[in-house]
N, C-alpha and C. Protein backbone atom coordinates (compact mmCIF):
# COMPACT_ATOMS: atom_id res chain seq x y z
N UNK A 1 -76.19 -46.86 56.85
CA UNK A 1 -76.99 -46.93 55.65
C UNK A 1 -76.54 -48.13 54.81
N UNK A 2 -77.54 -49.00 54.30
CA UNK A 2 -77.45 -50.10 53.51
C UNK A 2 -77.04 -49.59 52.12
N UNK A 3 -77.03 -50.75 51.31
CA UNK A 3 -76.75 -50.36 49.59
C UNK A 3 -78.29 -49.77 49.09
N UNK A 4 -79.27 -50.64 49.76
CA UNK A 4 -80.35 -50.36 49.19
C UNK A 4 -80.83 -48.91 49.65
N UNK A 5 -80.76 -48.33 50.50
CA UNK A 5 -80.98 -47.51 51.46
C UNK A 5 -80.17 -46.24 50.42
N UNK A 6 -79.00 -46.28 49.70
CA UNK A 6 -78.27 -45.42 49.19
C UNK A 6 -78.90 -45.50 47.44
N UNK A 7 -79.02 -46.59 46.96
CA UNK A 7 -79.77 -46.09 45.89
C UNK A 7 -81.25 -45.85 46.32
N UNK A 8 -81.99 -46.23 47.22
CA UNK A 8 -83.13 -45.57 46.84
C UNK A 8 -83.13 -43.62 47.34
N UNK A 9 -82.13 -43.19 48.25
CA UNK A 9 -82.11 -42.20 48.07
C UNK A 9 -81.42 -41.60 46.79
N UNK A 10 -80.33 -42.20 46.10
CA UNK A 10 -79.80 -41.53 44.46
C UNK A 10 -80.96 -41.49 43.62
N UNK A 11 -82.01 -42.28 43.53
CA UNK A 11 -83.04 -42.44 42.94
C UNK A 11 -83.82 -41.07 43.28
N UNK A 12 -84.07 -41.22 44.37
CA UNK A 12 -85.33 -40.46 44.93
C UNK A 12 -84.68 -38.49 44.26
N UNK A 13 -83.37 -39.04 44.57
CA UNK A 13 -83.06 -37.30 44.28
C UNK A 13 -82.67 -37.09 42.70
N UNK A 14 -82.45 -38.37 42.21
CA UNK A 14 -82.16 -38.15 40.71
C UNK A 14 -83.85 -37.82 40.26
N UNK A 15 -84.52 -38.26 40.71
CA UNK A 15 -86.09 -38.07 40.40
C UNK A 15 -86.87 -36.71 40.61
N UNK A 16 -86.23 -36.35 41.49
CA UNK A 16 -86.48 -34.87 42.11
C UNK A 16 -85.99 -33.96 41.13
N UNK A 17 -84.38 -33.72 40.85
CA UNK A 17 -83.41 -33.19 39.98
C UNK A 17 -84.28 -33.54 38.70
N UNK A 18 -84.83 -34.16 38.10
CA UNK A 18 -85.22 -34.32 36.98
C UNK A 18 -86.64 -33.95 36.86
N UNK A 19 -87.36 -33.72 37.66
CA UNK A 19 -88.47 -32.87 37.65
C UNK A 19 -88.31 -31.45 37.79
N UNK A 20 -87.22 -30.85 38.30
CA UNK A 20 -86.34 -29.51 38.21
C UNK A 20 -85.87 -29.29 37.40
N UNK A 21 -85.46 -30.07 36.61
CA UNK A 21 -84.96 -29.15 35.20
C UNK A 21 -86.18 -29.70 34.08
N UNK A 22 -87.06 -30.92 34.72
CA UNK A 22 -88.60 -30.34 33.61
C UNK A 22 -89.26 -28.95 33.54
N UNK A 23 -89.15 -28.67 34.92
CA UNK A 23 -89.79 -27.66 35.46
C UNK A 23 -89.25 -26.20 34.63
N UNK A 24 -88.18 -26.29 34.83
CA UNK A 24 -87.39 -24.97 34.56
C UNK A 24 -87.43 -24.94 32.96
N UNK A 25 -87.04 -26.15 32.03
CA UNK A 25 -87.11 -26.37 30.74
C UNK A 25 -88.80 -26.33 30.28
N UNK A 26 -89.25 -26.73 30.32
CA UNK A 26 -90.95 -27.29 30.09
C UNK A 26 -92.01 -25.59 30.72
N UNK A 27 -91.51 -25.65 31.71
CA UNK A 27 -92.82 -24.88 32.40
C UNK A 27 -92.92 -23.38 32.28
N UNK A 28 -94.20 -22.96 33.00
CA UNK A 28 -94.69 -21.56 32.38
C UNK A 28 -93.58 -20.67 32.20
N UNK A 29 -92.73 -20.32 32.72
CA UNK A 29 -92.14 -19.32 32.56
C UNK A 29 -90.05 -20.33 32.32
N UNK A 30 -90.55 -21.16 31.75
CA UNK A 30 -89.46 -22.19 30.96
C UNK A 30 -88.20 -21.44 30.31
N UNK A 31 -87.52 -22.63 30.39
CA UNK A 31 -86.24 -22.27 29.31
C UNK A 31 -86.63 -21.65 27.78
N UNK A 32 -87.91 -22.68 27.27
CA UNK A 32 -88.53 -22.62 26.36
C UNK A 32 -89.00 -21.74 25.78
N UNK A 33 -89.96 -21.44 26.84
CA UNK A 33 -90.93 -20.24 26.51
C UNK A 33 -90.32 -18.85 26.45
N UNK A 34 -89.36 -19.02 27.23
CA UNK A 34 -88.57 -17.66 27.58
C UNK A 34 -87.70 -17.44 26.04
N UNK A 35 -87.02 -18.67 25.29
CA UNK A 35 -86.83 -18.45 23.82
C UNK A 35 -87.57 -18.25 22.67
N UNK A 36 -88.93 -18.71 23.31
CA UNK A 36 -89.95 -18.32 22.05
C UNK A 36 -89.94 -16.90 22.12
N UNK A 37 -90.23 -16.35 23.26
CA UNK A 37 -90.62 -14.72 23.72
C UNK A 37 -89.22 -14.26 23.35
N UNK A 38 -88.27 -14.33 23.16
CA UNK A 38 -87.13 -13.51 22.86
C UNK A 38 -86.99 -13.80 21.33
N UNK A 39 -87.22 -14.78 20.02
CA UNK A 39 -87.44 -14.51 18.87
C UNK A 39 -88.77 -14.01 18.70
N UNK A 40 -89.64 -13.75 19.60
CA UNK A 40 -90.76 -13.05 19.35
C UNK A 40 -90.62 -11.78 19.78
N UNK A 41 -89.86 -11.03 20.27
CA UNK A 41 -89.14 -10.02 20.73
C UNK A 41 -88.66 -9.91 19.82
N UNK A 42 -87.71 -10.43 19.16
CA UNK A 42 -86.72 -10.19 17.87
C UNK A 42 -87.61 -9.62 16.54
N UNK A 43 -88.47 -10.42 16.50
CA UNK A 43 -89.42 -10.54 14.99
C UNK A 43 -89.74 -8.90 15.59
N UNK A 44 -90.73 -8.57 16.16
CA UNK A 44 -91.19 -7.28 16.72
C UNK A 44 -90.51 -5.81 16.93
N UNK A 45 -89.02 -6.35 17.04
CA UNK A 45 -87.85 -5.11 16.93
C UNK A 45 -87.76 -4.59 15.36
N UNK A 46 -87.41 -6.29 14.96
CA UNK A 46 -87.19 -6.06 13.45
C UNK A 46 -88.07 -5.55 12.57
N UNK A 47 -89.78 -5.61 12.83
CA UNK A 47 -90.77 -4.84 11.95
C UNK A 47 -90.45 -3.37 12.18
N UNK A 48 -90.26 -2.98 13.78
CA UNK A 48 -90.44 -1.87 14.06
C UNK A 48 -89.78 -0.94 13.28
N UNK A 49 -88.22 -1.51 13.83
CA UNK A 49 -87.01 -0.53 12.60
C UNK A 49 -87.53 -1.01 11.19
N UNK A 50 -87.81 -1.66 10.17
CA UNK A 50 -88.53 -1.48 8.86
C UNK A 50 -89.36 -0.43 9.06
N UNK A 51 -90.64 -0.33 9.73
CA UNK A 51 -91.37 0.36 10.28
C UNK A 51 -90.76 1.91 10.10
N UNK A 52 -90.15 2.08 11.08
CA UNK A 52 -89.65 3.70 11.07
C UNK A 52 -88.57 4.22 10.13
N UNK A 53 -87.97 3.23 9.03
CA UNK A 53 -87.36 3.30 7.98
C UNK A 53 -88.31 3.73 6.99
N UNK A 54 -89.46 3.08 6.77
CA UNK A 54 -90.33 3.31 5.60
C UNK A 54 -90.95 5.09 6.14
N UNK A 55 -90.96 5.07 7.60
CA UNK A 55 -92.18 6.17 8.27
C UNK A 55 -90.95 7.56 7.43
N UNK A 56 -89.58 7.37 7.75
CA UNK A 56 -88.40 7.99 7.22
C UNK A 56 -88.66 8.18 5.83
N UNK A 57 -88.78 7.30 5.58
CA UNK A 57 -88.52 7.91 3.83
C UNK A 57 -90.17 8.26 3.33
N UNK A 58 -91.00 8.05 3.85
CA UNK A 58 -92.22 8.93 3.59
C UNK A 58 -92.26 9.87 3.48
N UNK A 59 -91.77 10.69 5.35
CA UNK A 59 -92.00 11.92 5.57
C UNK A 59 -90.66 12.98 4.52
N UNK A 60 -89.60 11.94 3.91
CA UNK A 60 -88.84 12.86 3.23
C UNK A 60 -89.58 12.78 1.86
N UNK A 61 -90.41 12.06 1.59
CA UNK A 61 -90.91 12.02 0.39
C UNK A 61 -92.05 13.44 0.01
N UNK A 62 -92.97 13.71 1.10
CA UNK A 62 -93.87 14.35 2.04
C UNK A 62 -93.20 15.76 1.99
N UNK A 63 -91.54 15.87 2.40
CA UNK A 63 -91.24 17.07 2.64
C UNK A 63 -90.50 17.67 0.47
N UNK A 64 -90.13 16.92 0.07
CA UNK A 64 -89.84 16.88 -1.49
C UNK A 64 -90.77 17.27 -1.86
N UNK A 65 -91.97 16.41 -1.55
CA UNK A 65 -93.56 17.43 -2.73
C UNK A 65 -94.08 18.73 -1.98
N UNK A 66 -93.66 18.78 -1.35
CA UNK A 66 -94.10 20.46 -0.82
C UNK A 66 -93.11 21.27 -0.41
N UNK A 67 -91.93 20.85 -1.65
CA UNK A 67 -90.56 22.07 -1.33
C UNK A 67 -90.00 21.90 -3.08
N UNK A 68 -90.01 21.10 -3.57
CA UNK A 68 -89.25 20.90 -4.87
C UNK A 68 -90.33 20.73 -6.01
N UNK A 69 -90.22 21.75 -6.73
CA UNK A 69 -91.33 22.04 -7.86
C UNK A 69 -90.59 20.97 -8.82
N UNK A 70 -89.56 20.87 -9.41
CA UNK A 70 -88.51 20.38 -10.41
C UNK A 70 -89.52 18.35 -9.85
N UNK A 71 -88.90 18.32 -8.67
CA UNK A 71 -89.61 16.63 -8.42
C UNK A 71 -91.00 16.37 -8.68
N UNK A 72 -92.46 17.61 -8.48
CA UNK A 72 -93.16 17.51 -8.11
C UNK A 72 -93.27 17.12 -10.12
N UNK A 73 -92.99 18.29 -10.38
CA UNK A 73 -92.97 18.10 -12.34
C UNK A 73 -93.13 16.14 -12.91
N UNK A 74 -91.40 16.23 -12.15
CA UNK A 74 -90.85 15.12 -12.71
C UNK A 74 -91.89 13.64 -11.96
N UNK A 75 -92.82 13.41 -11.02
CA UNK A 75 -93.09 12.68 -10.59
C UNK A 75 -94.59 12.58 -11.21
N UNK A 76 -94.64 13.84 -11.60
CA UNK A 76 -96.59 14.17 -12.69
C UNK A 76 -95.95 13.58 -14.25
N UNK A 77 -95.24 13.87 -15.01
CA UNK A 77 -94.37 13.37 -16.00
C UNK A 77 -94.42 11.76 -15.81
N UNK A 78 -93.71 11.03 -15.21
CA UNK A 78 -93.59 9.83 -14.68
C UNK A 78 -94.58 9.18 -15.08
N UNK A 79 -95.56 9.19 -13.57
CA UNK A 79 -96.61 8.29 -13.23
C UNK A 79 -97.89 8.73 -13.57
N UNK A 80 -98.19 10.15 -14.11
CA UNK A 80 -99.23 10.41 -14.51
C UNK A 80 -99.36 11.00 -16.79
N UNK A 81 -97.62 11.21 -17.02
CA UNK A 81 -97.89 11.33 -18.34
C UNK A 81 -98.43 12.81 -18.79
N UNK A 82 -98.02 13.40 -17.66
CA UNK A 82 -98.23 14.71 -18.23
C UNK A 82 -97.15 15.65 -19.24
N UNK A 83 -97.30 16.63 -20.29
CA UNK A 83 -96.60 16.98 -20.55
C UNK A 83 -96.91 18.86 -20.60
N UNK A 84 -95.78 19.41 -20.45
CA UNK A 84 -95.52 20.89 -21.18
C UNK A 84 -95.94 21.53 -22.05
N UNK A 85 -96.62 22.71 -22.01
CA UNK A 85 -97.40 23.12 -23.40
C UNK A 85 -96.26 23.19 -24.32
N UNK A 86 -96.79 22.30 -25.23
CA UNK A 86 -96.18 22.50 -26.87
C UNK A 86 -95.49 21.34 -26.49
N UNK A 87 -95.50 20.41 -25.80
CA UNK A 87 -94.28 19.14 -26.00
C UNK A 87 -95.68 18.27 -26.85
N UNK A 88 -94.94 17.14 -27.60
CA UNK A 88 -95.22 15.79 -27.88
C UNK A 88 -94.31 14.60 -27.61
N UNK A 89 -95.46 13.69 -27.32
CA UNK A 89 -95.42 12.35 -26.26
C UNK A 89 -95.21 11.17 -27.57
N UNK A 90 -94.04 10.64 -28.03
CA UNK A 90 -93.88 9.48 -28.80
C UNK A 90 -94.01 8.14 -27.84
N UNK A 91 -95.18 7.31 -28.43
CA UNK A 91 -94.93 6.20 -27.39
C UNK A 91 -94.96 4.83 -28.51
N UNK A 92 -93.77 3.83 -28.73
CA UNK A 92 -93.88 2.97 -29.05
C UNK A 92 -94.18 1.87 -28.87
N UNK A 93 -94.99 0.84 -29.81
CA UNK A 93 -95.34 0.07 -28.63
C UNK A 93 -94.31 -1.22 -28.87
N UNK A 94 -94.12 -2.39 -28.18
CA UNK A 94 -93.17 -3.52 -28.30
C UNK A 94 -93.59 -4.14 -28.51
N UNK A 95 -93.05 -5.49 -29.75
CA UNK A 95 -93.69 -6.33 -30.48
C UNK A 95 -93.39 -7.39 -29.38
N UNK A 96 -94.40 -8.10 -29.49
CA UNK A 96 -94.03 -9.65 -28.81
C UNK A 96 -93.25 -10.71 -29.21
N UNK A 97 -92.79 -11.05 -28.41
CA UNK A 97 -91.98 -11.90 -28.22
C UNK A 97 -92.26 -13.40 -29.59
N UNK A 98 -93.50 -13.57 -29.80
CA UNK A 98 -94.08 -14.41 -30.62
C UNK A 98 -94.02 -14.05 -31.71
N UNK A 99 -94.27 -12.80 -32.06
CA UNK A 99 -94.42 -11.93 -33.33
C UNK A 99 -93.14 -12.22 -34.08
N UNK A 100 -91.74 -12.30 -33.54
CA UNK A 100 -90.36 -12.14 -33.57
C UNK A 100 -90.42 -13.12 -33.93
N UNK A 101 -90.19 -13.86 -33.42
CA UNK A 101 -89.99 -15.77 -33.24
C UNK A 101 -90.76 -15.72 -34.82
N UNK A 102 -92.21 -15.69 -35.21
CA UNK A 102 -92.82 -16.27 -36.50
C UNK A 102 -92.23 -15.39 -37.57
N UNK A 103 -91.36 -14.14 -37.53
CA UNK A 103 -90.79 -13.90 -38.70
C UNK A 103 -89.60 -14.45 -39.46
């Protein structure tokens, strides 16, 4: 084998080798793609557990209003402003911020 004869085969196989790791990096089922699909795997784990954290504290929320009269009270009180026969409701209101400032 000549000189020329030896690089054009280093060539020929460095050319080869480098379409093999295009291949493997670049292509359908790639280095690449295979990392997109595994933070896209990731993102999809991570909703899930949020997911069954929130589904968790629903169903304990769910099991509180149809076991605890004392919460069910305190959550009509709250967000709806109900009160107890014979209570009164003081509600003040807050001056603005501007109002303050021009006195």
């Amino acid at each position: 084998m000549t000189g020329k004869d030896i690089l054009k085969f280093s060539l020929l196989a460095l050319l080869f080798l480098g379409l093999v790791v295009a291949w493997l990096g670049f292509g359908e089922r790639g280095f690449i793609h295979l990392y997109r699909m595994d933070r896209e795997r990731q993102t999809y784990l991570e909703k899930i557990t949020k997911l069954e954290r929130e589904n968790r504290e629903l169903l304990e929320e769910i099991q509180r209003l149809r076991s605890d009269r004392d919460y069910v009270e305190n959550l009509g009180r709250r967000e709806l402003g109900l009160l107890k026969e014979d209570e009164l409701m003081y509600r003040f209101e807050k001056k603005k911020e501007t109002e303050k400032q021009n006195k």
